[in-house]
Structure formats: structure tokens, C-alpha cells
N, C-alpha and C. Protein backbone atom coordinates (compact mmCIF):
# COMPACT_ATOMS: atom_id res chain seq x y z
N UNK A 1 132.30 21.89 38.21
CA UNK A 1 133.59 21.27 38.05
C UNK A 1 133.38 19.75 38.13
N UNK A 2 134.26 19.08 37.13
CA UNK A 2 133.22 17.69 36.65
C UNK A 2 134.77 17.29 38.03
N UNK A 3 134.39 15.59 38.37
CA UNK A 3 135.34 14.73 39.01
C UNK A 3 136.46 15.02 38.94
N UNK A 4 137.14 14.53 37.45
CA UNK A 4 138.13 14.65 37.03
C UNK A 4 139.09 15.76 37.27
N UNK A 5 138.18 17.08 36.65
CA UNK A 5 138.89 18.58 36.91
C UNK A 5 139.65 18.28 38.44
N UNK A 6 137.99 18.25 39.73
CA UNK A 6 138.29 18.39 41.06
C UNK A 6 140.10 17.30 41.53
N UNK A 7 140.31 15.96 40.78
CA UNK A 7 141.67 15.30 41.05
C UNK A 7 142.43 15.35 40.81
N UNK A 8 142.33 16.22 39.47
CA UNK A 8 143.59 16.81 39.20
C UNK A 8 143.91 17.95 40.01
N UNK A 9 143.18 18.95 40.41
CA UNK A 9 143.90 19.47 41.19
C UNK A 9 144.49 19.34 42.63
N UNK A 10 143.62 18.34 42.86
CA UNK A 10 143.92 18.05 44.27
C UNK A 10 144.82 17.36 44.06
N UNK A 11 145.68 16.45 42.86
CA UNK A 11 146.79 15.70 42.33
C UNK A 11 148.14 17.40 42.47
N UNK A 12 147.56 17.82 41.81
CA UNK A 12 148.82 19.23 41.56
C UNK A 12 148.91 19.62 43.10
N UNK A 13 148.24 19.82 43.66
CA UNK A 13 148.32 20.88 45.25
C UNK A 13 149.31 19.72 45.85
N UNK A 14 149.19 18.22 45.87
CA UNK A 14 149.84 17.63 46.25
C UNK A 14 151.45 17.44 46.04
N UNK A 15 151.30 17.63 44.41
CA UNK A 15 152.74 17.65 44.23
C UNK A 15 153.47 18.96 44.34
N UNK A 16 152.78 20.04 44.27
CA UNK A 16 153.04 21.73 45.19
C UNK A 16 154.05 21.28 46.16
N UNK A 17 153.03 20.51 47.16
CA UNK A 17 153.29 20.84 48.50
C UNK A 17 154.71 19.89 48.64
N UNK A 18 154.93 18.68 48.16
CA UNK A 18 155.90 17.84 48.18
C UNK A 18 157.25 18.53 47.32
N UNK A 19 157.17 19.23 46.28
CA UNK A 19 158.32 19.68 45.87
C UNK A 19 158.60 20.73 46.58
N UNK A 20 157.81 21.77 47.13
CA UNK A 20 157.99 22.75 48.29
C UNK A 20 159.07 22.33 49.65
N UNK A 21 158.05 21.34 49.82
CA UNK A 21 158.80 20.46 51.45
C UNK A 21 160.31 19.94 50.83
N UNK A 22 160.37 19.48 49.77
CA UNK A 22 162.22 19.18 49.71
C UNK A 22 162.44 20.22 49.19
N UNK A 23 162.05 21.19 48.78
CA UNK A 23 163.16 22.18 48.80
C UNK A 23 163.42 22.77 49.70
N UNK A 24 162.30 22.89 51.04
CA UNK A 24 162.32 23.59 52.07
C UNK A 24 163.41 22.44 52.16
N UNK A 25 163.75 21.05 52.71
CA UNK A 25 164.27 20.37 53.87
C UNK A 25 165.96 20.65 53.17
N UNK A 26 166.24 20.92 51.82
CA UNK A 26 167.60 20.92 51.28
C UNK A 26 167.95 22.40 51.32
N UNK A 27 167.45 23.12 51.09
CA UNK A 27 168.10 24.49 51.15
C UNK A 27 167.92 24.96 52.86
N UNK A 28 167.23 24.60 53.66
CA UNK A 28 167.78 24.54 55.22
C UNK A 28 168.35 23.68 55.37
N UNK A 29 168.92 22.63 55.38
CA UNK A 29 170.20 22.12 55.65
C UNK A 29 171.29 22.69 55.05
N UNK A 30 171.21 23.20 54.15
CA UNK A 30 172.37 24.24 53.47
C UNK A 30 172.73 25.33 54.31
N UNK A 31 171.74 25.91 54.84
CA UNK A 31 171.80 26.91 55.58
C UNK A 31 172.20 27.09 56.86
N UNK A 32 171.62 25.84 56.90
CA UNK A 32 172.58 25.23 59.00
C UNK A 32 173.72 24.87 58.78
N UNK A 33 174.21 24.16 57.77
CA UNK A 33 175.68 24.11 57.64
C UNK A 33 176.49 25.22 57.57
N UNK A 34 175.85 26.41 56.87
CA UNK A 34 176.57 27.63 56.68
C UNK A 34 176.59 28.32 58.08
N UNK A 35 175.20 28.43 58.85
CA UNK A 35 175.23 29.03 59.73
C UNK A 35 176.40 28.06 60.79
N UNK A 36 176.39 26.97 60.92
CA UNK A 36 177.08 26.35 61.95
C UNK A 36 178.76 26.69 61.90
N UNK A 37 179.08 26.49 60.58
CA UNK A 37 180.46 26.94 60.45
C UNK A 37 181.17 28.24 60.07
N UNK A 38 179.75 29.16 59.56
CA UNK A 38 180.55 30.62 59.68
C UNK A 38 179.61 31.41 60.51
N UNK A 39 178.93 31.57 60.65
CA UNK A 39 178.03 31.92 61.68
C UNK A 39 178.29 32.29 62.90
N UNK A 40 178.17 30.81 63.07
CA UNK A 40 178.23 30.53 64.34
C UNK A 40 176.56 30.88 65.42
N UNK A 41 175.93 30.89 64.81
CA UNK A 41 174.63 31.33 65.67
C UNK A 41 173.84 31.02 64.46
N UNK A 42 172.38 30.84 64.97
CA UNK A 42 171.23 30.25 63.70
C UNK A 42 170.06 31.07 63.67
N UNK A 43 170.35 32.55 63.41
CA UNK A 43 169.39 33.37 63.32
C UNK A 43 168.98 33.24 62.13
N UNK A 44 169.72 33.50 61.26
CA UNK A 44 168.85 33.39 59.62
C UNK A 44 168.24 32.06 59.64
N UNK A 45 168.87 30.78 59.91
CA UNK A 45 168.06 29.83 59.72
C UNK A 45 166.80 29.18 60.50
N UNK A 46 166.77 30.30 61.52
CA UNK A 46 165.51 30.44 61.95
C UNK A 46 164.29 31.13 61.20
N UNK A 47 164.81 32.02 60.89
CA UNK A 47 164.31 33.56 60.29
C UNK A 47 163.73 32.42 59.04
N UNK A 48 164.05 31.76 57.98
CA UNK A 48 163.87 31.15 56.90
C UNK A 48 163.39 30.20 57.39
N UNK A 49 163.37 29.45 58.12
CA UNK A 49 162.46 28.39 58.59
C UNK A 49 161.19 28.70 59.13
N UNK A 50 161.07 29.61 59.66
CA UNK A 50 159.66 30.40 60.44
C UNK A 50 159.12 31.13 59.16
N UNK A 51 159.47 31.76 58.10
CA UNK A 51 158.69 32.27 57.22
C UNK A 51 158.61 31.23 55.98
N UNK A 52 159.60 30.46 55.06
CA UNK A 52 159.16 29.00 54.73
C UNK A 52 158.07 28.18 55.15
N UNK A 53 158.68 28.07 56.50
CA UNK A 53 157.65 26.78 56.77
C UNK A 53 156.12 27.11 56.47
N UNK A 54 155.46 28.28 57.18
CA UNK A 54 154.21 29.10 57.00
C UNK A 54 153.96 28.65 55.70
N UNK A 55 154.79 28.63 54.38
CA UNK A 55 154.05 28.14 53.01
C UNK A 55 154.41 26.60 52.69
N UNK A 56 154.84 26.35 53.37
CA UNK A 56 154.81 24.84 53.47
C UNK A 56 153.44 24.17 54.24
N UNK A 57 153.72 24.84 55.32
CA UNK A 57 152.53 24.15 56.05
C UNK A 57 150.82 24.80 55.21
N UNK A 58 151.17 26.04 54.70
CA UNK A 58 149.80 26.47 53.67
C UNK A 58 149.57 25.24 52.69
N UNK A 59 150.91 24.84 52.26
CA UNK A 59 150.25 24.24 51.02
C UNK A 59 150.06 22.75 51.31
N UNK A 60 150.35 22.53 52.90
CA UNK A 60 150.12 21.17 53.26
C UNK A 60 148.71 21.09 53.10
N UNK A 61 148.31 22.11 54.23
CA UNK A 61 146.94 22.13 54.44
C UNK A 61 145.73 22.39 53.30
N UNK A 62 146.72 22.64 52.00
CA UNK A 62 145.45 22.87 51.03
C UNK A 62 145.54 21.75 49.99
N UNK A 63 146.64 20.97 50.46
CA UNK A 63 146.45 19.59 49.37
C UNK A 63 145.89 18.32 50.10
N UNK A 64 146.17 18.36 51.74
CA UNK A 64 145.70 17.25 52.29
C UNK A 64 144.51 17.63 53.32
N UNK A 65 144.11 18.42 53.49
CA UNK A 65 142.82 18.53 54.38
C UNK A 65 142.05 19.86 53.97
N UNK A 66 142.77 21.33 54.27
CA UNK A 66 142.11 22.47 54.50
C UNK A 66 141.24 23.11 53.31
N UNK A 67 141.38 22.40 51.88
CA UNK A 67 140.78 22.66 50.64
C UNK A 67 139.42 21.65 50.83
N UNK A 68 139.27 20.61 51.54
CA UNK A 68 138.32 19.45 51.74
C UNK A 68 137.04 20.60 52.77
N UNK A 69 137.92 21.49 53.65
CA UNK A 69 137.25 21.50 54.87
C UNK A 69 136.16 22.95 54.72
N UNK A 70 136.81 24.11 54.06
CA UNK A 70 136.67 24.90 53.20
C UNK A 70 136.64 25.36 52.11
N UNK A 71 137.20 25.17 50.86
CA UNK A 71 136.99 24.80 49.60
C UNK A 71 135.69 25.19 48.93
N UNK A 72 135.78 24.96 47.81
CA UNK A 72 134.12 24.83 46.69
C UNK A 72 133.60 24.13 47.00
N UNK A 73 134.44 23.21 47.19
CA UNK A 73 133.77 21.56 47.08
C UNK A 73 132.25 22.06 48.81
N UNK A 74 133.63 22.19 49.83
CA UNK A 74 132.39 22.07 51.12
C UNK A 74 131.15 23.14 50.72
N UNK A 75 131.75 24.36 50.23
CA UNK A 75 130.58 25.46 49.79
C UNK A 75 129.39 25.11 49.18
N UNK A 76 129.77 23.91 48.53
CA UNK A 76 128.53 23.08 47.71
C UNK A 76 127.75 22.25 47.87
N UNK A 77 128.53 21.48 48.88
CA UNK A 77 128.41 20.96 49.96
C UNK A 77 126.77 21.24 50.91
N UNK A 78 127.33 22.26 51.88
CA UNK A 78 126.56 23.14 52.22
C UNK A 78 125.33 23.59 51.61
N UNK A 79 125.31 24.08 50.18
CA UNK A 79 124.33 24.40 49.60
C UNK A 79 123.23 23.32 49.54
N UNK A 80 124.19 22.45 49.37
CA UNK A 80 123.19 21.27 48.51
C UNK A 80 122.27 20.57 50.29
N UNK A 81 123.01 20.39 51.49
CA UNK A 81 122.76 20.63 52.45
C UNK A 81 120.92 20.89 52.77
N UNK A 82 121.69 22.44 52.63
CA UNK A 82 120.03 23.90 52.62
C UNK A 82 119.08 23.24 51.85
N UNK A 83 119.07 22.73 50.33
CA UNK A 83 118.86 23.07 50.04
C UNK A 83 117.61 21.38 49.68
N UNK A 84 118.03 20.23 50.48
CA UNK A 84 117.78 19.64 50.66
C UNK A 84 116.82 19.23 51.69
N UNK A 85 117.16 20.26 53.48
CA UNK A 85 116.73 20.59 54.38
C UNK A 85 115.49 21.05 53.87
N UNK A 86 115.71 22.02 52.87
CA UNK A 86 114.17 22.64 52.97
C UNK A 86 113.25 22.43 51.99
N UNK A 87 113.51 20.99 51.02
CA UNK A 87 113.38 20.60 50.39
C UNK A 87 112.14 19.92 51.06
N UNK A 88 112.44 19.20 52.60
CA UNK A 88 111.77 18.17 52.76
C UNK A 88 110.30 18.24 53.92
């Protein structure tokens, strides 16, 4: 995977994760408003915030760190590593 390929995607995972997060932050505020005034209690908007967030915070972690840490990229990383080690 030449440079380029590797920034673009790490460009897309980024904008994933950012259109994810406002939709997460606008459709829960929708939801606390509903829950607050007919509700009256914030179980669903718990319930949707605790299973949301989980792919929010996934796709945080795979556009700003957890794709860096694990990824191809480190797998190759690694190889090249070995492969250098026993090179010498």
C-alpha cells in the first residue's frame, strides 16, 4: 500500500468518526429533550448513548490512534523489525 492509499484512508476514518460524533451529539440531544418532557426518566437515552457511543469511540480509536497501534501498517512494522534484527 503506496503513501498516498495509507492517507487517504486514514483521511476517510477521520471523517467516519467526525460525522458519526455529530450525529451521535444531535440525535441525543433530541432524545433528552424527548425523554425530559415526556418521559420523564432517561432510560432510553442512556440505553442509546451506551451502545452509540461504543461506535463512536471504535471509530475514534481507529482514525486517531488504534489503526497506528495495531493496524498493517504496525504488522509491517514489526516484520520489517525481525527482519532487520536478524539481518544483523
Amino acid at each position: 500500500m503506496d503513501l498516498r492509499q495509507r492517507v487517504e484512508k486514514k483521511v476517510d476514518a477521520k471523517i467516519k468518526f467526525e460525522e458519526n460524533l455529530y450525529k451521535y451529539l444531535v440525535v441525543n440531544s433530541i432524545i433528552a429533550i424527548i425523554c425530559l418532557v415526556f418521559l420523564k426518566n432517561f432510560t432510553l437515552l442512556m440505553a442509546v448513548m451506551l451502545f452509540w457511543g461504543i461506535d463512536v469511540l471504535s471509530d475514534f480509536l481507529k482514525a486517531y490512534s488504534f489503526e497506528d497501534i495495531v493496524g498493517y501498517d504496525y504488522r509491517e512494522r514489526k516484520v520489517e523489525e525481525e527482519l532487520s534484527r536478524l539481518g544483523d
